[in-house]
Protein backbone atom coordinates (compact mmCIF):
# COMPACT_ATOMS: atom_id res chain seq x y z
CA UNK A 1 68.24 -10.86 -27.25
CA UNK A 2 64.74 -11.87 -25.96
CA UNK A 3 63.86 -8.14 -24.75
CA UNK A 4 65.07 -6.93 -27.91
CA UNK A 5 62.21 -9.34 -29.75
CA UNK A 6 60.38 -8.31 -27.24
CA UNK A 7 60.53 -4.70 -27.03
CA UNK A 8 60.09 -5.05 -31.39
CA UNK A 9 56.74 -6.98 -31.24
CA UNK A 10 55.36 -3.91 -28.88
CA UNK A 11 56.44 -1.78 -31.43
CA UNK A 12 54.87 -3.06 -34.58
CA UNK A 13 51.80 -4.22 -32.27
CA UNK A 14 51.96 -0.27 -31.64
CA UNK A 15 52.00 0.47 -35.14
CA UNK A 16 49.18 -2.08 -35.88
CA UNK A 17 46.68 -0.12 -33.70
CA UNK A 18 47.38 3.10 -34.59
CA UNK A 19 47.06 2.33 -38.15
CA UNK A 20 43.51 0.02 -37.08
CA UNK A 21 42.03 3.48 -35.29
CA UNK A 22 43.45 5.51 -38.34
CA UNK A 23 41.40 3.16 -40.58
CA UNK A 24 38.57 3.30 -38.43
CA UNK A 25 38.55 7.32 -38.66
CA UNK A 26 39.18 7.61 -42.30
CA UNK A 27 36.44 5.10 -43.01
CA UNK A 28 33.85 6.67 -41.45
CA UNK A 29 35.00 10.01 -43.41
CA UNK A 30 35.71 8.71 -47.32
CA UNK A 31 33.39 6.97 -49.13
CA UNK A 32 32.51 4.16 -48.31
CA UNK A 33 31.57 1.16 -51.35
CA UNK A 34 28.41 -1.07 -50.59
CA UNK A 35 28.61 -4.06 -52.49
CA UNK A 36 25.03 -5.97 -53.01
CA UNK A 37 25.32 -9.79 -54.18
CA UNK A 38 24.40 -8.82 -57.69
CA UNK A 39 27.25 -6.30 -58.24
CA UNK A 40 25.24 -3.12 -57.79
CA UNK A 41 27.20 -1.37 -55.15
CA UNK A 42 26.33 2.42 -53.36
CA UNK A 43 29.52 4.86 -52.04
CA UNK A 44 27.86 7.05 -49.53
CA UNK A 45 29.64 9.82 -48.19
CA UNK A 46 28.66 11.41 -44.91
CA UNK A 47 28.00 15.69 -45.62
CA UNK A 48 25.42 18.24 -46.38
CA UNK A 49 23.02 18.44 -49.80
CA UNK A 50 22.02 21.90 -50.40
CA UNK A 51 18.72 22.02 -53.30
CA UNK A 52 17.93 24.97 -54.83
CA UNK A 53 15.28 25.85 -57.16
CA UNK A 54 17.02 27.85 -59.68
CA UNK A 55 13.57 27.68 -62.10
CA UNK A 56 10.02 27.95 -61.52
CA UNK A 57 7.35 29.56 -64.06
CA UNK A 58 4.35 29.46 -62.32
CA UNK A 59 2.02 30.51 -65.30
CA UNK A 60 3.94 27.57 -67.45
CA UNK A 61 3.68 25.03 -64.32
CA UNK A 62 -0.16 26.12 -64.42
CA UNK A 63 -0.65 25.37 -67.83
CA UNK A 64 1.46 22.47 -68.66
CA UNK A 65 0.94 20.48 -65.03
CA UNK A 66 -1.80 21.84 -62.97
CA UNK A 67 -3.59 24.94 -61.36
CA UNK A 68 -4.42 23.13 -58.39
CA UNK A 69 -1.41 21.89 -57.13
CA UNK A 70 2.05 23.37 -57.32
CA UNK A 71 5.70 21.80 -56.78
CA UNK A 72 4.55 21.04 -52.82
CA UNK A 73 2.58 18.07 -54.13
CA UNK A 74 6.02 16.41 -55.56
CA UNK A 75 8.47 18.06 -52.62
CA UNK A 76 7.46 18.91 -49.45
CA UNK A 77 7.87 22.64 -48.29
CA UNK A 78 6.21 26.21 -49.48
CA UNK A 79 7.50 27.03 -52.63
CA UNK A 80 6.31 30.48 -52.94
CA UNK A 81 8.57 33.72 -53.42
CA UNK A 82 12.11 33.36 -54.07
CA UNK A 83 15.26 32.06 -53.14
CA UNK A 84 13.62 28.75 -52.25
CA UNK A 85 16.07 26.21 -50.77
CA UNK A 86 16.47 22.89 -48.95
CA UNK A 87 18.63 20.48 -47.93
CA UNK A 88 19.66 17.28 -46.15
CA UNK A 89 22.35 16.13 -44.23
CA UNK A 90 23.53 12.21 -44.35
CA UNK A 91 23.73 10.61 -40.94
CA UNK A 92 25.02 7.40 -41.56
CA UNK A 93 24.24 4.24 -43.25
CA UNK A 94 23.51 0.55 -43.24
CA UNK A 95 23.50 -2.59 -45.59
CA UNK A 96 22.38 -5.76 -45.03
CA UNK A 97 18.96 -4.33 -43.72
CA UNK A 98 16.34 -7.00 -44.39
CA UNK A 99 12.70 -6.18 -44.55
CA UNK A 100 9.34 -8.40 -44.94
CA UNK A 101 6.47 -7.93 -47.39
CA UNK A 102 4.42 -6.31 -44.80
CA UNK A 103 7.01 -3.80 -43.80
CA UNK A 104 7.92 -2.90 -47.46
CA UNK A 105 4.23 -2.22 -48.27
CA UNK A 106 3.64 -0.36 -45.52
CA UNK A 107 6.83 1.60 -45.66
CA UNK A 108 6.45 2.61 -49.44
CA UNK A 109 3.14 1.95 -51.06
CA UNK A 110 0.33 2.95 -48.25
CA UNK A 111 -0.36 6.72 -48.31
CA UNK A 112 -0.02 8.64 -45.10
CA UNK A 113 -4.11 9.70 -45.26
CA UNK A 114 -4.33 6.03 -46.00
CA UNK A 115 -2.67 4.47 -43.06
CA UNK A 116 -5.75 4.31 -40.67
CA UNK A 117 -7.39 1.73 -43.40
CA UNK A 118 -4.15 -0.15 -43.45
CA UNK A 119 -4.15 -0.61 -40.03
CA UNK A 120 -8.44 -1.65 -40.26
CA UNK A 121 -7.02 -4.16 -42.35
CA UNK A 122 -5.16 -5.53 -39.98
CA UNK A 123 -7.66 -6.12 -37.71
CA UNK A 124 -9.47 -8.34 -40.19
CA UNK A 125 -7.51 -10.93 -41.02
CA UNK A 126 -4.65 -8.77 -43.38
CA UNK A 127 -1.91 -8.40 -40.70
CA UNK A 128 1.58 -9.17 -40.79
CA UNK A 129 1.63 -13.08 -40.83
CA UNK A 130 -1.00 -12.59 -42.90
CA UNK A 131 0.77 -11.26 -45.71
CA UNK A 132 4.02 -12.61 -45.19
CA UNK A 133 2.95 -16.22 -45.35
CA UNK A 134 0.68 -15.08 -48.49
CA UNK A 135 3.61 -13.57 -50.45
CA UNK A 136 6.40 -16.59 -49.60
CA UNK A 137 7.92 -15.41 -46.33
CA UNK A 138 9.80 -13.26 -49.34
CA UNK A 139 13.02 -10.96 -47.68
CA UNK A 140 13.89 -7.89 -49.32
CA UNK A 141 17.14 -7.17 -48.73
CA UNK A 142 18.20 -3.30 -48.62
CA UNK A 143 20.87 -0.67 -48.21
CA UNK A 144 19.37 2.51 -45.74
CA UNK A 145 20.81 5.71 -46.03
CA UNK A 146 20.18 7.84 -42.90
CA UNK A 147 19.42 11.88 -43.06
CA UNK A 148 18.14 14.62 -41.38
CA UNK A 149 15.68 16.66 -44.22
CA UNK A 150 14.71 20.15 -44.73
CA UNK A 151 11.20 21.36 -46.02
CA UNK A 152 11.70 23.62 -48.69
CA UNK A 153 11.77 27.44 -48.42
CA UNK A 154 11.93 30.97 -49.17
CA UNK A 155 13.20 31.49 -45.64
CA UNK A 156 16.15 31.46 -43.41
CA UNK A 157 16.82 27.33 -43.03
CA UNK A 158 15.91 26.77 -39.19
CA UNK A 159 18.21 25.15 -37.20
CA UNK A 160 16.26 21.85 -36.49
CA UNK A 161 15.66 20.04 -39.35
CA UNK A 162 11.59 18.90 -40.46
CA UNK A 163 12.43 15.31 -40.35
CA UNK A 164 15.38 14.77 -38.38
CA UNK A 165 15.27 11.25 -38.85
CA UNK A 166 14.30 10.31 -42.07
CA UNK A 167 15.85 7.65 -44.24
CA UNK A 168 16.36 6.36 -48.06
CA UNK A 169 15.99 2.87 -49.04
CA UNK A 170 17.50 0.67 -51.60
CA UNK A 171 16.41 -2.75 -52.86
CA UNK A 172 19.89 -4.12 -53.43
CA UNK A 173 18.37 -6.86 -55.95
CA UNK A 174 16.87 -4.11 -58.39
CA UNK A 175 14.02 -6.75 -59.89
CA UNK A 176 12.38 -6.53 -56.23
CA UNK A 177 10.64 -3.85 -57.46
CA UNK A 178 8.73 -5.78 -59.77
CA UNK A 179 7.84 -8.50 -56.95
CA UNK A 180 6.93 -5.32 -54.61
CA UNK A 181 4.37 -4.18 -57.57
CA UNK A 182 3.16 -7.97 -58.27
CA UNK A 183 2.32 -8.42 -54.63
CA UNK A 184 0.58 -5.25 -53.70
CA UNK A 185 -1.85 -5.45 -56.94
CA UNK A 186 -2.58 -8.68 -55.81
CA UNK A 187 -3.11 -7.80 -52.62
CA UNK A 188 -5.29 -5.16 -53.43
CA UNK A 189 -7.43 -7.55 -55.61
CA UNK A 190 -8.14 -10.12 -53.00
CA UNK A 191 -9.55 -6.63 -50.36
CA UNK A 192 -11.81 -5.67 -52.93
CA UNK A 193 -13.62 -8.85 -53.39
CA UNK A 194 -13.59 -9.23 -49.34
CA UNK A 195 -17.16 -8.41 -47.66
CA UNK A 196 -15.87 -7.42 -44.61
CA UNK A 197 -13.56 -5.36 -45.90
CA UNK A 198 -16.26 -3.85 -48.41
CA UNK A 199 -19.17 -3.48 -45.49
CA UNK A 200 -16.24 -1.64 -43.23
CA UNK A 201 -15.13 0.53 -46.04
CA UNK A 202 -11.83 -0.56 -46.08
CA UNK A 203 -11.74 -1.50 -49.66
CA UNK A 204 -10.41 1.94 -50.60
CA UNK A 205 -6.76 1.23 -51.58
CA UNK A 206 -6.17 1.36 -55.14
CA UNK A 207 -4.26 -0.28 -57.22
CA UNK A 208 -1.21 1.14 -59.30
CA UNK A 209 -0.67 1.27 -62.81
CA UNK A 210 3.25 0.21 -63.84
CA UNK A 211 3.76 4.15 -64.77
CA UNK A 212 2.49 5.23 -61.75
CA UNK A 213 4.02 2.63 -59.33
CA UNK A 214 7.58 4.14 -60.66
CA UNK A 215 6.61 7.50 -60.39
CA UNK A 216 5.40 6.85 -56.50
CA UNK A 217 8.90 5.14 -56.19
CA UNK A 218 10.68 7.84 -57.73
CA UNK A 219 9.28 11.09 -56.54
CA UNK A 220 8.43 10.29 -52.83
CA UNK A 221 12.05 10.58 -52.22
CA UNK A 222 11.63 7.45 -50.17
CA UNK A 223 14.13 5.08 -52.64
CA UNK A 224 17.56 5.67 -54.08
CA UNK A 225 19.52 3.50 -56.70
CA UNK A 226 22.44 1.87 -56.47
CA UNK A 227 25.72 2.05 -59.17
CA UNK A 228 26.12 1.94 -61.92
CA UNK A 229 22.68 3.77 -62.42
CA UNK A 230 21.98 2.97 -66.18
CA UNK A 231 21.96 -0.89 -65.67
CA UNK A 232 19.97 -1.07 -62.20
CA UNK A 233 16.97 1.68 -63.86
CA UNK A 234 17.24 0.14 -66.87
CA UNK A 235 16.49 -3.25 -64.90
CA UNK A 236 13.59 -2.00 -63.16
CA UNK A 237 12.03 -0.18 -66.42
CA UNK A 238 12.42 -3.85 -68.36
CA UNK A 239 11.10 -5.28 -65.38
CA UNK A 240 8.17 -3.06 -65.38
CA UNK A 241 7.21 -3.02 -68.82
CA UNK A 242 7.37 1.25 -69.01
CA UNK A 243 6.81 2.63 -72.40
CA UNK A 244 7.11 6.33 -70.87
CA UNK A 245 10.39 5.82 -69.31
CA UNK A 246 14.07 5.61 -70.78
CA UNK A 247 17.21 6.11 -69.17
CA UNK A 248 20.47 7.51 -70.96
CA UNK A 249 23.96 8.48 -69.49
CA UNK A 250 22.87 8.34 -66.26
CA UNK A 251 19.82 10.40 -66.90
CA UNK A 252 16.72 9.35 -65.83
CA UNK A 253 13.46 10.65 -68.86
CA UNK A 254 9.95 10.30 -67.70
CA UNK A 255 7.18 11.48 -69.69
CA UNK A 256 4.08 12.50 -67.69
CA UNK A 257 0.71 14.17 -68.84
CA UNK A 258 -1.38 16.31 -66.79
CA UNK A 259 -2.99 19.24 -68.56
CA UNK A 260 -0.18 18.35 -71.14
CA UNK A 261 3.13 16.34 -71.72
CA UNK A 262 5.85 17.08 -70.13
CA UNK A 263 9.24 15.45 -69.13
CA UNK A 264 10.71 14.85 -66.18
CA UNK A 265 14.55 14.68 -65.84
CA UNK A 266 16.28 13.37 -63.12
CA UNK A 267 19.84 13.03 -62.02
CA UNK A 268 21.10 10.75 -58.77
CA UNK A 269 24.43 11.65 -56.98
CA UNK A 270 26.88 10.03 -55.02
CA UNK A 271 24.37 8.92 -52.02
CA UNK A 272 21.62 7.21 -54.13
CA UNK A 273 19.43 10.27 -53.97
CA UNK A 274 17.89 13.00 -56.50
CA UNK A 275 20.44 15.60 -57.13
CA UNK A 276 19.06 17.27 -60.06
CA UNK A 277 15.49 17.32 -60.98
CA UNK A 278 13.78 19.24 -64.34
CA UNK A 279 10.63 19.63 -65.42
CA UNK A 280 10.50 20.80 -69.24
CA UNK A 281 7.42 21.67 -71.48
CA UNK A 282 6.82 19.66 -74.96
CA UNK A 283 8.91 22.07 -76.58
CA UNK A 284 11.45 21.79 -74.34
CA UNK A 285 11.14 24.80 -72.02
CA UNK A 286 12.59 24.08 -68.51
CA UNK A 287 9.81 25.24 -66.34
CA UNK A 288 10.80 24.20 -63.15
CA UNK A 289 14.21 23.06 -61.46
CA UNK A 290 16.00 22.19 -59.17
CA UNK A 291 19.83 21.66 -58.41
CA UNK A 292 22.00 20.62 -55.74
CA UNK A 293 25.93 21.26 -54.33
CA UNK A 294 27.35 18.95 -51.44
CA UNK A 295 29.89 20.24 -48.85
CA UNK A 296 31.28 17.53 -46.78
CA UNK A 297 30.88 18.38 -43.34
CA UNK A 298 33.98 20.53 -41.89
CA UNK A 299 34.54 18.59 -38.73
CA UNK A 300 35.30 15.53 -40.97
CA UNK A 301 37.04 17.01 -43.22
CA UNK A 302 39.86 18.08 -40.40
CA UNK A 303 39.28 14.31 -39.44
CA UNK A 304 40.50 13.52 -42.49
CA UNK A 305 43.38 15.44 -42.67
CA UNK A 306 44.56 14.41 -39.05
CA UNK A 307 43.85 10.94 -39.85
CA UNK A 308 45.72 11.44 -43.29
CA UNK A 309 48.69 13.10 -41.93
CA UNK A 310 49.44 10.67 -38.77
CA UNK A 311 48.68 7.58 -41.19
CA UNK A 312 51.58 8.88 -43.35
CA UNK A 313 53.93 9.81 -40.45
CA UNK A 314 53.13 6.12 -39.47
CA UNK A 315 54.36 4.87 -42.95
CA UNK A 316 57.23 7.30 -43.39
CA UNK A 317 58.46 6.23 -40.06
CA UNK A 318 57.93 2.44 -41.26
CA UNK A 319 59.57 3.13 -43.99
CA UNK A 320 62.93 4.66 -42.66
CA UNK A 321 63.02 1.94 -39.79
CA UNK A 322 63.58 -0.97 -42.69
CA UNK A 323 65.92 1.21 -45.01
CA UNK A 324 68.03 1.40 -41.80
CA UNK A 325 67.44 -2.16 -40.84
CA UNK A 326 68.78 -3.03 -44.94
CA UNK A 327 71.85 -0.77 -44.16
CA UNK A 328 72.58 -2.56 -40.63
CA UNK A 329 72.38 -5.98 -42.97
CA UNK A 330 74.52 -4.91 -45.31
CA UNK A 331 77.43 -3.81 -42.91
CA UNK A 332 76.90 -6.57 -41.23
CA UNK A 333 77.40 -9.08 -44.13
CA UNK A 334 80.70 -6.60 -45.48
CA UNK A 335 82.24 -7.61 -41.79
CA UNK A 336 81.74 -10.86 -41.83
CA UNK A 337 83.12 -11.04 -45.68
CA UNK A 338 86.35 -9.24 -44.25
């Protein structure tokens, strides 16, 4: 009797572990939901983004945006010829990634070209303990998505990717983008009335206008969103006071003005990042565009039916083991009753 008790705990301890690694496999395959404190919540999915821009009128872009720059000042790449293409491919990714004022700023406000003046900053008082103890020892707490990114092209994608290790952030609070804006601007404020900072030229960094702080956010690719979309943009355009900005069945409406007005529409997808981006005239001709497809890598995708198929082996088996066991039971009590 006691190897028989035994012999059944190994088995369902058996069954336990197979259906732990099973989990394991299939969770690192199928979506996966991120839930922030305040109900927002992000369902990455590992796979490859493909972006293609299916529009672009240069004599309209020239007219309605600007001669001097084209689509390479929004998204990186050459955008010249045809058949231009991108594309990213999600890595991983992380909640619970906490950042400090310092490294948000840095990370998503400083311009590259800028960076050298950031760092002079530093070296006069404006460093890291600096600006944490000035802004409340504030923690901004963040989802990451991890990717490997593409420069767009009219070529032949190379094999190694332009930024191989590039990443996506996402305040999981979505009013942190107001304290982000708050603190820079004031930041800014205090350099400029600095003398040092004034008689070393370091007093360059501007500050942003509420439009144009979004727009940065938006358009540098840097920060995603998190679900549902309407209710975390519409928090950060209340929060931001932006008269230019509206957001409406999950599509994001930004008015900008260059040469002329134009609007910007923008779609996210499933991993928090642009998946369809127009530009559109004031009478409403699309003049640039771009749209995306996702294939989930193939590798996981046989992961996922391995994993699929032993996990319901595993249950089927399960199953038939207790209809058997109810059958032994029920003999058993029709003897004893005779």
């Amino acid at each position: 009797m006691e190897r028989n008790s035994k012999a059944k705990i190994s088995k369902i301890r058996k069954v336990l572990i197979y259906a732990f690694l099973i989990f394991l496999i299939l969770g690192n395959v199928f979506p996966l939901v991120v839930k922030a404190d305040n109900d927002y919540t992000l369902s990455p999915q590992k796979g490859t983004t493909y972006l293609n821009v299916s529009t672009y009128d240069e004599n309209r872009w020239d007219s309605v945006v600007n001669q001097s720059f084209g689509p390479e000042k929004w998204f990186l790449g050459n955008f010249s010829g045809t058949d231009i293409k991108s594309k990213y491919v999600v890595r991983g990714w992380f909640d619970g990634v906490q950042w400090n004022t310092s490294q948000a700023m840095s990370n998503l406000l400083v311009p590259q070209e800028n960076y050298s003046v950031w760092l002079g900053l530093s070296s006069i008082g404006y460093n890291k303990t600096y600006l944490n103890e000035r802004y409340g020892n504030y923690t901004y707490e963040l989802s990451v998505v991890s990717r490997s990114k593409w420069n767009f092209t009219s070529q032949d994608l190379p094999v190694n990717a332009s930024y191989p290790n590039d990443f996506v952030v996402i305040f999981e609070n979505a009013s942190d983008y107001k304290r982000l804006f708050d603190d820079y601007n004031d930041l800014i404020d205090n350099i400029n009335t600095n003398k040092t900072a004034k008689f070393l030229s370091l007093n360059n960094l501007t500050k942003y206008e509420a439009e144009e702080y979004f727009w940065h956010m938006i358009i540098n690719n840097k920060v995603g969103i998190l679900e549902p979309q309407n209710t975390y943009l519409d928090q950060m355009i209340t929060d931001l006071r932006l008269n230019n900005t509206k957001v409406t069945d999950g599509i994001l409406e930004i008015i900008r003005s260059v040469n002329n007005n134009f609007t910007i529409e923008i779609q996210y997808g499933q991993n928090a990042i642009i998946s369809h981006f127009i530009a559109k005239d004031e009478e409403g001709n699309i003049f640039f565009e771009i749209e995306s497809s996702t294939r989930q890598d193939s590798i996981y995708v046989v992961i996922t039916l391995i994993g699929a198929s032993l996990l319901g082996i595993i249950l089927i088996a399960m199953y038939k083991r207790k209809i058997r066991r109810d059958r032994y039971k029920e003999k058993l009590e029709t003897y004893k009753n005779n």
